[in-house]
N, C-alpha and C. Protein backbone atom coordinates (compact mmCIF):
# COMPACT_ATOMS: atom_id res chain seq x y z
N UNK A 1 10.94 -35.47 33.06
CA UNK A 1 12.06 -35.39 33.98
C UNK A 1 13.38 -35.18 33.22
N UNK A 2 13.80 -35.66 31.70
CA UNK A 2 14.98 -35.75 31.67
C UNK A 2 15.21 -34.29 30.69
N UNK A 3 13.33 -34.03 30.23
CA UNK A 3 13.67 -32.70 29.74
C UNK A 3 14.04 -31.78 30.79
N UNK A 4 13.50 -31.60 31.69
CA UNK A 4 14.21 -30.73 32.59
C UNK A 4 15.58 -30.66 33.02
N UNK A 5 15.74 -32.05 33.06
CA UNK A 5 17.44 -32.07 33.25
C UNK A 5 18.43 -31.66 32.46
N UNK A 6 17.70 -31.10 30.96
CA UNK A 6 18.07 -30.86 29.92
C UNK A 6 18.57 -29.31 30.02
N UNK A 7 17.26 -28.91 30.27
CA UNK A 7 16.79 -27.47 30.04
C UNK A 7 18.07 -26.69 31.30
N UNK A 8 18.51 -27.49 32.89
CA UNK A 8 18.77 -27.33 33.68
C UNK A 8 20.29 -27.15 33.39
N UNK A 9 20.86 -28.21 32.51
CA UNK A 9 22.27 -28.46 32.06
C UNK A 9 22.40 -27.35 31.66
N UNK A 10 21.38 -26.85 30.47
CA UNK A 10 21.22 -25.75 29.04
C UNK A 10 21.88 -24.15 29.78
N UNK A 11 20.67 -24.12 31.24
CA UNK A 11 21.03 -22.96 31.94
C UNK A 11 22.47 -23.13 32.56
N UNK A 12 23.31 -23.99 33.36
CA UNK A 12 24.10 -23.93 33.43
C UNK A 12 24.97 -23.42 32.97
N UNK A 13 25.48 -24.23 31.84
CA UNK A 13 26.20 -23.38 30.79
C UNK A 13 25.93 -22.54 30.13
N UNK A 14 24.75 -21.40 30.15
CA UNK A 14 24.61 -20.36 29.78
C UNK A 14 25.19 -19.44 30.88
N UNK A 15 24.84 -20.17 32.15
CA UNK A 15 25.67 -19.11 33.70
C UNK A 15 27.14 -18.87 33.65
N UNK A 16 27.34 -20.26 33.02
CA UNK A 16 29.12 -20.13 32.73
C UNK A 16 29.63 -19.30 32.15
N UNK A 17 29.00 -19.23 30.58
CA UNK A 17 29.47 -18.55 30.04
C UNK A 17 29.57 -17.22 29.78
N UNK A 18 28.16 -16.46 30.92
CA UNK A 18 28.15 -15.40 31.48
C UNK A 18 28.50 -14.62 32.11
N UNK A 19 29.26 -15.33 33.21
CA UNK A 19 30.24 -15.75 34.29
C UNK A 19 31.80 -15.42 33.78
N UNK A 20 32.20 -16.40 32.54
CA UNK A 20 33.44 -16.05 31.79
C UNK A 20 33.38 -14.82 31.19
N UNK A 21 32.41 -14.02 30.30
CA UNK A 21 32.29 -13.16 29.65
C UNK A 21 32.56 -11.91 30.67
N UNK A 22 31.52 -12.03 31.69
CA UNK A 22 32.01 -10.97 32.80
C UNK A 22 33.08 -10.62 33.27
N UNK A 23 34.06 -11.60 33.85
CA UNK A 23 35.62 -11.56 33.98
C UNK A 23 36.39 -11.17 33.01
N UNK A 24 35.80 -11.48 32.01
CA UNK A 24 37.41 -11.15 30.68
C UNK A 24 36.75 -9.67 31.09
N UNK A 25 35.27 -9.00 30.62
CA UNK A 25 35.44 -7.77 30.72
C UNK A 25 35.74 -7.05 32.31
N UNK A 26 36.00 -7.51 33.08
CA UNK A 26 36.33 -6.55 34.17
C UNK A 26 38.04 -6.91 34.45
N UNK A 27 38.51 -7.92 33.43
CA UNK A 27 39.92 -7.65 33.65
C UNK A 27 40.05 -6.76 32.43
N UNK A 28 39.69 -6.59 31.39
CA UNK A 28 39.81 -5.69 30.53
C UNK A 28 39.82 -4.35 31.20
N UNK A 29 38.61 -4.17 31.85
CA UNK A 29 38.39 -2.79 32.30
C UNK A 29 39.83 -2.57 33.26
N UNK A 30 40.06 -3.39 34.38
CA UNK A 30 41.16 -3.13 34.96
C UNK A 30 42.05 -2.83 34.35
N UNK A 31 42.71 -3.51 33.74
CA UNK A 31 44.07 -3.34 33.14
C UNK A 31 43.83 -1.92 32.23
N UNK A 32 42.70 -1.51 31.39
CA UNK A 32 43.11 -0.18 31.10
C UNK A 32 42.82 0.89 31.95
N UNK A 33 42.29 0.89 33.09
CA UNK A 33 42.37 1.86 34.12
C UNK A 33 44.36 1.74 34.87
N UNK A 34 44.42 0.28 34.53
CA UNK A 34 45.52 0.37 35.78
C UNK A 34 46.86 0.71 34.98
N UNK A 35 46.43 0.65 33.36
CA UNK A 35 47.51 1.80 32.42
C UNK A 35 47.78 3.38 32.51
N UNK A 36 46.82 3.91 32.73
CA UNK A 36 46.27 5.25 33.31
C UNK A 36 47.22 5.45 34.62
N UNK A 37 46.51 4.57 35.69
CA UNK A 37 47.38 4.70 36.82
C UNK A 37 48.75 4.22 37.07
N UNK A 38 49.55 3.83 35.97
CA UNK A 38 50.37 3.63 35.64
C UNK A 38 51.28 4.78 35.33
N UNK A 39 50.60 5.38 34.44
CA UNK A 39 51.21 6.51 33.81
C UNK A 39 51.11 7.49 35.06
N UNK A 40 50.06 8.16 35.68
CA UNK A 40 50.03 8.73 36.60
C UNK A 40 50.94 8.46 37.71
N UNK A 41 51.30 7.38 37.81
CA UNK A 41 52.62 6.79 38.90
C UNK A 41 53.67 7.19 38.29
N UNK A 42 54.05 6.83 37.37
CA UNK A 42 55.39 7.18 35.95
C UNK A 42 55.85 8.88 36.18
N UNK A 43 54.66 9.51 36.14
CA UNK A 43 54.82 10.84 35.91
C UNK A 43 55.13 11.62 37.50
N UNK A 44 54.31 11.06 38.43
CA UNK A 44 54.68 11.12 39.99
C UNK A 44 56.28 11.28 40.62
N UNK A 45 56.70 10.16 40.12
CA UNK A 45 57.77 9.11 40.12
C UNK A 45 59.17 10.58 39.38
N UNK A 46 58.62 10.59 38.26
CA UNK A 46 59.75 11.01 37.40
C UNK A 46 59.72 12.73 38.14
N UNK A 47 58.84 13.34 38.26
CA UNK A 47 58.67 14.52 39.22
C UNK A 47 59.47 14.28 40.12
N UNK A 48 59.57 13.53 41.17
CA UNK A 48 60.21 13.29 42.45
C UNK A 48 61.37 13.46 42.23
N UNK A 49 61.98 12.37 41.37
CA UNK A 49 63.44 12.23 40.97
C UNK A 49 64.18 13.56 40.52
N UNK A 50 63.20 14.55 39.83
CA UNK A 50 63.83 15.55 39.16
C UNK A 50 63.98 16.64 40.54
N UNK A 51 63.02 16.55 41.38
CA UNK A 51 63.00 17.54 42.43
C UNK A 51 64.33 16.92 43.35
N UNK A 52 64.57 15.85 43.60
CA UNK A 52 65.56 15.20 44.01
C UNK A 52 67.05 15.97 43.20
N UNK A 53 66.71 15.47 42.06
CA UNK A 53 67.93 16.54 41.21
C UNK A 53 68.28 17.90 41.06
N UNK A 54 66.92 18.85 41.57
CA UNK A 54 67.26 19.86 41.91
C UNK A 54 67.80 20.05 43.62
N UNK A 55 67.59 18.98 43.98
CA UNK A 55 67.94 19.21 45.60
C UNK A 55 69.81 19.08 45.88
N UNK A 56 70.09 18.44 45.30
CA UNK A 56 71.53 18.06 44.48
C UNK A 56 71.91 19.27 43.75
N UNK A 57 71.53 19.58 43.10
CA UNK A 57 72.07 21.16 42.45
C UNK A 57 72.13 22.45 43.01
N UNK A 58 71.11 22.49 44.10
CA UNK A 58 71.11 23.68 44.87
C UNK A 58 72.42 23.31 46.09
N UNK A 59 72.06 22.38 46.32
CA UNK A 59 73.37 22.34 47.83
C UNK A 59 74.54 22.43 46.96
N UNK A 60 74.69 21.50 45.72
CA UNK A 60 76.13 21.16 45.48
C UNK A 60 76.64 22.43 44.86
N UNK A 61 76.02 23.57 44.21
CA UNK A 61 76.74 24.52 43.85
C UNK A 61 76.40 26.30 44.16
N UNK A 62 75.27 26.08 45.23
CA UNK A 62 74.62 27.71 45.48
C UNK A 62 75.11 26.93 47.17
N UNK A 63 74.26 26.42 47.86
CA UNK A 63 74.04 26.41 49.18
C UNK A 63 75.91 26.52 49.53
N UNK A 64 76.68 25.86 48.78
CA UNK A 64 78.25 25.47 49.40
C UNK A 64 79.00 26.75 49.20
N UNK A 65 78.15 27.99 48.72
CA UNK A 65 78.89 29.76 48.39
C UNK A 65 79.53 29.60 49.95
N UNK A 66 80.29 30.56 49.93
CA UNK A 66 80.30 31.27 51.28
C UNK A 66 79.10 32.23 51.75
N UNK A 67 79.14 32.01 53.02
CA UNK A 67 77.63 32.98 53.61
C UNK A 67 77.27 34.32 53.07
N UNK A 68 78.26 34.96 52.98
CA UNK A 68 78.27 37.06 52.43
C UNK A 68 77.57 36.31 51.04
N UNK A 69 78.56 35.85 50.22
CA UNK A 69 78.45 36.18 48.87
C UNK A 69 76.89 35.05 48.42
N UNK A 70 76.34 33.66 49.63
CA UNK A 70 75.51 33.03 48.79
C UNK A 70 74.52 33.92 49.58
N UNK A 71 73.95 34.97 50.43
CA UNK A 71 72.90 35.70 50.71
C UNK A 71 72.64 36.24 49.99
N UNK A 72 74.07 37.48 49.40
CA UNK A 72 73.82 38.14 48.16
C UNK A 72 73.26 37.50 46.74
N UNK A 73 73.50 36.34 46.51
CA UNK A 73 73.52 35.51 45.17
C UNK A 73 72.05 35.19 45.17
N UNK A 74 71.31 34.42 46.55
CA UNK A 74 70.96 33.54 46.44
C UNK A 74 69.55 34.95 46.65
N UNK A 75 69.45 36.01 47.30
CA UNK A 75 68.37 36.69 47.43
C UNK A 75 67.80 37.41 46.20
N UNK A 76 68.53 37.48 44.99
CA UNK A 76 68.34 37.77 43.83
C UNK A 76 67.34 36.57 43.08
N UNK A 77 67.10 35.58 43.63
CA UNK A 77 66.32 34.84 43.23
C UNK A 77 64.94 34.00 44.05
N UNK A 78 64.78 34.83 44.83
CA UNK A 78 63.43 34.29 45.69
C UNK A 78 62.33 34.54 45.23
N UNK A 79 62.37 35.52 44.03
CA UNK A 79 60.78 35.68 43.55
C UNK A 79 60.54 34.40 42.39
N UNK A 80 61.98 34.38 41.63
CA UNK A 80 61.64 34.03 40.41
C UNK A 80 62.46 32.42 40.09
N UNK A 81 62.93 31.96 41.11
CA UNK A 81 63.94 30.77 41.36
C UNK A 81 65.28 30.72 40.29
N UNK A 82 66.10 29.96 40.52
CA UNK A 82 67.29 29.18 39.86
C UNK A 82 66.15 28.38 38.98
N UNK A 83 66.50 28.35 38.04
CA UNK A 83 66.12 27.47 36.59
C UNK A 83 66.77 27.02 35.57
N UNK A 84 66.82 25.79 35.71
CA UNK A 84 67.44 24.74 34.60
C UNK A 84 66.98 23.64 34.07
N UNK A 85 67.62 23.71 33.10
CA UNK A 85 66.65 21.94 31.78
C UNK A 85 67.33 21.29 32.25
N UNK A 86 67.48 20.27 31.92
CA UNK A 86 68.10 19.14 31.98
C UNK A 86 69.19 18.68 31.39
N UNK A 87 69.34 19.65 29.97
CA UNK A 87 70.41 19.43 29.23
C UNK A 87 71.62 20.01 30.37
N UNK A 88 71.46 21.23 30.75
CA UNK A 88 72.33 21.85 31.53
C UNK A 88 72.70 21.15 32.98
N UNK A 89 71.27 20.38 33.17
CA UNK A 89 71.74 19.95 35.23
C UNK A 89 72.95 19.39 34.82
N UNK A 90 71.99 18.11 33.94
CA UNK A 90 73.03 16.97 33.68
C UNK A 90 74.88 16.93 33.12
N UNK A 91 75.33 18.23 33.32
CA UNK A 91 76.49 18.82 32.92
C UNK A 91 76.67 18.80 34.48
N UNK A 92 76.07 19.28 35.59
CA UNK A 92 76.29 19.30 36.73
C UNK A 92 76.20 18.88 37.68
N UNK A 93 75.04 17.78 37.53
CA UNK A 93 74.80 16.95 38.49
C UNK A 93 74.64 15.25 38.11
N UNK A 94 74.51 14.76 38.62
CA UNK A 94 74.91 13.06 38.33
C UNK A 94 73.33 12.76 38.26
N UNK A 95 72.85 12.49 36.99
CA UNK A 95 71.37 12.37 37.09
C UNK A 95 71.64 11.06 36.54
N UNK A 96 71.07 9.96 37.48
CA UNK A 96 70.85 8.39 37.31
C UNK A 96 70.13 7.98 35.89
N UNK A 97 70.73 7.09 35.80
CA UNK A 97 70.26 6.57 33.85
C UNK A 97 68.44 6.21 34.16
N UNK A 98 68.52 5.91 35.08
CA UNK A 98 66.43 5.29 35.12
C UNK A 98 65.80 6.43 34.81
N UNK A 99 66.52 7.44 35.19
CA UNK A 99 65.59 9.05 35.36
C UNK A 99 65.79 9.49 33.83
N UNK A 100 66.87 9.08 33.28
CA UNK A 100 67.05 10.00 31.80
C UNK A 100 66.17 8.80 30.86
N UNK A 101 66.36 7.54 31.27
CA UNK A 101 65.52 6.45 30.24
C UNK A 101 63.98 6.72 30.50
N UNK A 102 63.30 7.12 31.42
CA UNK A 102 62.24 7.82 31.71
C UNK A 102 61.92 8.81 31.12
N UNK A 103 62.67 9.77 31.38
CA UNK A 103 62.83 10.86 30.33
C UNK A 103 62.37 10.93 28.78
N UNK A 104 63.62 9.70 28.56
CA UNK A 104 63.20 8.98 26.75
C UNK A 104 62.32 8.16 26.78
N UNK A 105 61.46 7.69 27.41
CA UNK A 105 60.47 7.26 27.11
C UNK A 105 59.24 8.00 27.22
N UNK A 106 59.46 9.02 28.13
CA UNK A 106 58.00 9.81 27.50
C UNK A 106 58.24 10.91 26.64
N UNK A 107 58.91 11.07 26.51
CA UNK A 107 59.63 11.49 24.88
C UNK A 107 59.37 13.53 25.79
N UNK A 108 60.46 13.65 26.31
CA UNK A 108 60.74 14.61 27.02
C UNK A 108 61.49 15.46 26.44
N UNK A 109 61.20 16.82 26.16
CA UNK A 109 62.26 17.55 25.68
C UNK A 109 63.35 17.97 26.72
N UNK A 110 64.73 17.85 26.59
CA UNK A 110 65.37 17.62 27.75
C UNK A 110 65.89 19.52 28.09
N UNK A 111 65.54 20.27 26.63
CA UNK A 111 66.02 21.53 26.96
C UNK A 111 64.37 22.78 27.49
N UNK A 112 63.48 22.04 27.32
CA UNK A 112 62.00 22.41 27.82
C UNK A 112 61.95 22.02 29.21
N UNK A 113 62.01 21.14 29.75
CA UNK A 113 62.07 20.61 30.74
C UNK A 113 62.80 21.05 32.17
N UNK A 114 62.46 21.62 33.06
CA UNK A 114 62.66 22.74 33.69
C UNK A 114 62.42 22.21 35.26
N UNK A 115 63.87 22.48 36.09
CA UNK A 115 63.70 22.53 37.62
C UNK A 115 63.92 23.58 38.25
N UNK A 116 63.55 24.29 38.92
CA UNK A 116 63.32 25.68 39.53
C UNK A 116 63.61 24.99 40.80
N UNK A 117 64.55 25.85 41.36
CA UNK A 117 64.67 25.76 43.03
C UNK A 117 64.33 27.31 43.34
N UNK A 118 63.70 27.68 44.75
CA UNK A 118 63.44 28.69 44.85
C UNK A 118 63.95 28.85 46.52
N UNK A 119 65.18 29.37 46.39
CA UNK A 119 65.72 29.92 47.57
C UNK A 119 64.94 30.62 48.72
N UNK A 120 64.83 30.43 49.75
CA UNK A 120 64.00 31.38 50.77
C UNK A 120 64.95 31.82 52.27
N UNK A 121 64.81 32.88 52.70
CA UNK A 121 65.57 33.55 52.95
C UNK A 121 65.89 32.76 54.75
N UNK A 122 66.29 32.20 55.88
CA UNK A 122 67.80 32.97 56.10
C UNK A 122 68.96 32.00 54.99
N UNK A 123 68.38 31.18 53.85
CA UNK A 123 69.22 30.66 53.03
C UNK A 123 70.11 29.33 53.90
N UNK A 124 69.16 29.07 54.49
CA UNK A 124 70.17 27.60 54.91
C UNK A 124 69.74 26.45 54.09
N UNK A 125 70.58 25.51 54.74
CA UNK A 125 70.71 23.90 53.92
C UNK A 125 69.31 23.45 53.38
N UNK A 126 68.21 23.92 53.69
CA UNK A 126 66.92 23.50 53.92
C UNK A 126 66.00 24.79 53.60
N UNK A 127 66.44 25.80 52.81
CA UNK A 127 65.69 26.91 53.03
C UNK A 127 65.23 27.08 51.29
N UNK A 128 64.32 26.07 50.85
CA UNK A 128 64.16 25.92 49.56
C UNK A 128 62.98 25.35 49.40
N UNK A 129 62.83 25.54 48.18
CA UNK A 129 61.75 24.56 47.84
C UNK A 129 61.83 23.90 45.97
N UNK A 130 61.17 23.77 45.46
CA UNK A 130 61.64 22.40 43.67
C UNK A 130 60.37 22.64 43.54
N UNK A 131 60.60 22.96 42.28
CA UNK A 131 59.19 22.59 41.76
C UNK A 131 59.74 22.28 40.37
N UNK A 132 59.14 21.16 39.35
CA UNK A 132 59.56 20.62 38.27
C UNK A 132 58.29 21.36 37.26
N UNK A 133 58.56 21.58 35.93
CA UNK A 133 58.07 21.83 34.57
C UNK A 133 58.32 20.87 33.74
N UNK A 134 57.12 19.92 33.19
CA UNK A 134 57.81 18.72 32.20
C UNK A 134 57.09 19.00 31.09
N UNK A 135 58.14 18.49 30.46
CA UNK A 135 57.68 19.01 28.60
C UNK A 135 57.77 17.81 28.00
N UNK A 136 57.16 16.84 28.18
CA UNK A 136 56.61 15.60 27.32
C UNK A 136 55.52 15.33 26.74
N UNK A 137 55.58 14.42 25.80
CA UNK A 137 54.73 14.44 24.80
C UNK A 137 53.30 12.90 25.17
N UNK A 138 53.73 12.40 26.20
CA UNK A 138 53.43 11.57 26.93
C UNK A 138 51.63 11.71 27.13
């Protein structure tokens, strides 16, 4: 009887510690999947902001032409969009420090790094579309 009670304890703490071993590895596994999806959020994230910054650059200095001259301006570029790095927005537009510390942290070239707005024609407030090019090393 008390060998069994022995043998019974023995298994116990072999369940335990099977039990513990399992958890460390499936928080292991989590946490480096949820680095991944981390980065994949990061990179989401920093896209948005930049399309945001081109949305800011197109109104604040093409969309505000006068009508004659931004039809003429702005139809010269529907195949191939307005394109700018970042070195240049940021001369023109107010790009928030989270977006440029983002930037430096995925180690972004800021003159590679490319927002295209692409004008579409009758050229109103809304007649666009962003698409971002990122040049990180990330």
């Amino acid at each position: 009887m008390k060998k069994m009670k022995n043998n019974k304890n023995l298994l116990m703490i072999i369940g335990i510690i099977v039990l513990i071993v399992v958890i460390v590895g499936v928080i292991i596994f989590a946490n480096s999947n949820n680095g991944d999806m981390k980065s994949k959020i990061d990179s989401k994230t920093l896209e948005d902001k930049l399309k945001e910054i081109g949305k800011d650059f197109y109104s604040g200095y093409y969309h505000n032409l006068e009508e004659s001259t931004r039809n003429d301006t702005l139809s010269g570029f529907v195949d191939n969009g307005i394109r700018i790095d970042i070195t240049n927005v940021q001369l023109l537009v107010d790009v928030d420090q989270s977006t440029l510390d983002q930037l430096k942290k995925d180690k972004c070239n800021f003159d590679e790094t490319k927002i295209t707005v692409y004008p579409k024609s009758p050229f109103g407030e809304n007649d666009y579309s962003v698409s971002v090019e990122l040049s990180c090393q990330k």
